[in-house]
N, C-alpha and C. Protein backbone atom coordinates (compact mmCIF):
# COMPACT_ATOMS: atom_id res chain seq x y z
N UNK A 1 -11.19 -1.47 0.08
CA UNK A 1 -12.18 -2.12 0.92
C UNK A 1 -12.72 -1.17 1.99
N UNK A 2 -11.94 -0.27 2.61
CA UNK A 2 -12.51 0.31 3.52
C UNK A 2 -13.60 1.48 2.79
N UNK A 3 -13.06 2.25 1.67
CA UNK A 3 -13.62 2.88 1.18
C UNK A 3 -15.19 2.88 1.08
N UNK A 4 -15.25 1.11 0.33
CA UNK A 4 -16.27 0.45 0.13
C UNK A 4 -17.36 0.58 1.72
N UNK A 5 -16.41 -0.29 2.33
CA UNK A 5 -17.68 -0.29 4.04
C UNK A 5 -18.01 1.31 4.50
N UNK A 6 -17.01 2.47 4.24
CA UNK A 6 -17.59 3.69 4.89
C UNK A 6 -18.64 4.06 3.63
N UNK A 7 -18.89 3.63 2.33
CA UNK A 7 -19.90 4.01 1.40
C UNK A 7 -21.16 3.79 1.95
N UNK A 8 -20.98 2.01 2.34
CA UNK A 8 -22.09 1.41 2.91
C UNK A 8 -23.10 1.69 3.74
N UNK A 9 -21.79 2.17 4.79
CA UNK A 9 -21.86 2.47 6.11
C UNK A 9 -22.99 3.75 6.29
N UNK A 10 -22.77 4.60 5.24
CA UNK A 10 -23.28 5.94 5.39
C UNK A 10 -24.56 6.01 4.76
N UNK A 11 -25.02 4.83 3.79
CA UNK A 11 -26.50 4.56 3.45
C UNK A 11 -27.34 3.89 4.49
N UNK A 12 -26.44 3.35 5.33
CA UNK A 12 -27.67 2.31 6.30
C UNK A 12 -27.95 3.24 7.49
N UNK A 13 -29.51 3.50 7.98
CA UNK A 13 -29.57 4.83 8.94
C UNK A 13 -29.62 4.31 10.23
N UNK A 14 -28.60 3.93 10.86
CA UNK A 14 -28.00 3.60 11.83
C UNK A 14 -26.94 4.00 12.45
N UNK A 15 -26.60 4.57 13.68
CA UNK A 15 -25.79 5.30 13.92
C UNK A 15 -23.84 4.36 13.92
N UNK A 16 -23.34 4.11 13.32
CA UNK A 16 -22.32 3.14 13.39
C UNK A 16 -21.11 4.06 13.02
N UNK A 17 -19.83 3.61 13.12
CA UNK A 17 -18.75 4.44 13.14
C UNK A 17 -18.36 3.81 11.53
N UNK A 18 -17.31 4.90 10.99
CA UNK A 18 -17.06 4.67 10.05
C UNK A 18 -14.94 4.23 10.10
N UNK A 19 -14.79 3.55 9.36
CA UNK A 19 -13.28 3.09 9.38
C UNK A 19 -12.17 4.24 9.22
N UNK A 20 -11.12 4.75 9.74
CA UNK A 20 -10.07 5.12 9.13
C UNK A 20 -9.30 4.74 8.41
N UNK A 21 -8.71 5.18 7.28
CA UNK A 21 -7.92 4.68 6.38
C UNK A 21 -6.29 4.98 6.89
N UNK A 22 -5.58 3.63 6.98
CA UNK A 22 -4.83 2.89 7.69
C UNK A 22 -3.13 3.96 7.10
N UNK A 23 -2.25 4.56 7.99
CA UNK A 23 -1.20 4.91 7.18
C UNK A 23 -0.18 3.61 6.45
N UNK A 24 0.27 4.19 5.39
CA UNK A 24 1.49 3.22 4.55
C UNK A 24 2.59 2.99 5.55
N UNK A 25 2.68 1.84 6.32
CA UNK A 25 3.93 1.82 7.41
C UNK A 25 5.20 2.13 6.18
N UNK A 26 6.50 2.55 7.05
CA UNK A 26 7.80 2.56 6.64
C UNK A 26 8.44 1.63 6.17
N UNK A 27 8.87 1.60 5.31
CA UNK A 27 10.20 0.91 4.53
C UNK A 27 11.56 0.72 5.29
N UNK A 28 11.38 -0.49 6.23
CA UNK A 28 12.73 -0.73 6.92
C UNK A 28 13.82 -1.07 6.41
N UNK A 29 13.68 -1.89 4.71
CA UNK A 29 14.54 -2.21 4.41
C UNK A 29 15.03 -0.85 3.95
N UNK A 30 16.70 -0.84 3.05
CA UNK A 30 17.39 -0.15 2.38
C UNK A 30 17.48 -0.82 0.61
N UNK A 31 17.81 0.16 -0.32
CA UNK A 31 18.00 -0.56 -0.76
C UNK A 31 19.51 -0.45 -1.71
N UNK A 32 20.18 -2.11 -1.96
CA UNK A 32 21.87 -2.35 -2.08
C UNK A 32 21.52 -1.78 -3.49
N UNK A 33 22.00 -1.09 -3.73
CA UNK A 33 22.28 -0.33 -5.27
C UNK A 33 23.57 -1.35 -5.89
N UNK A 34 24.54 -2.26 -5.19
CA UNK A 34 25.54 -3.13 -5.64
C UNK A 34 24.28 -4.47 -6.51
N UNK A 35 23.28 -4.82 -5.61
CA UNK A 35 22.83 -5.56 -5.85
C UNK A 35 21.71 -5.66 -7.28
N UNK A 36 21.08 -4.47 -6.90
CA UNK A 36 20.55 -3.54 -8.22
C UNK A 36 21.23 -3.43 -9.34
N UNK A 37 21.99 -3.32 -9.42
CA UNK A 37 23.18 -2.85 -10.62
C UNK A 37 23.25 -4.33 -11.22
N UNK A 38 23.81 -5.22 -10.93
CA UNK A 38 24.20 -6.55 -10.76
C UNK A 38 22.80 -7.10 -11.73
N UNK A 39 21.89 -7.30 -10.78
CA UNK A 39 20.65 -7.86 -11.54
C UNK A 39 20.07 -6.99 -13.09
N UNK A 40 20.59 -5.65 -13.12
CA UNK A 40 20.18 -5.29 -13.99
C UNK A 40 21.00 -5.73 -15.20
N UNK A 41 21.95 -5.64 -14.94
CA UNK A 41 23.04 -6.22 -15.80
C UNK A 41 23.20 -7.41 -16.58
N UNK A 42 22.80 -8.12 -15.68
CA UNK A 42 22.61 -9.71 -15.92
C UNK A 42 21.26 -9.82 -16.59
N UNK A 43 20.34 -9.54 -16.28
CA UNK A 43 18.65 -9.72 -16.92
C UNK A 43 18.37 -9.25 -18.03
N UNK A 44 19.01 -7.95 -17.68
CA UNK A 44 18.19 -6.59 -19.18
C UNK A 44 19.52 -6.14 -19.99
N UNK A 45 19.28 -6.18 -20.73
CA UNK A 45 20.11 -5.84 -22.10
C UNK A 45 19.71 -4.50 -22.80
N UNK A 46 20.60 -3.30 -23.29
CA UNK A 46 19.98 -1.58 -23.43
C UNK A 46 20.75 -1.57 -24.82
């Protein structure tokens, strides 16, 4: 979407600012590899 409005943005001849593209915040969680294991086990069959 932003991509889209700075495309826009840069055809209409008007002086207007264009958007920054936003960083990927961090991954707070962790993840339980006990719990992983477990579900794989149980669901999927190899």
């Amino acid at each position: 979407m932003i991509e889209a409005y700075n495309k826009k943005i840069k055809e209409i001849p008007l002086k207007l600012d264009v958007l920054d593209i936003p960083l990927t915040p961090s991954n707070p969680f962790e993840i339980d590899s006990t719990t992983v294991n477990r579900l794989k086990t149980q669901y999927y069959t190899y």
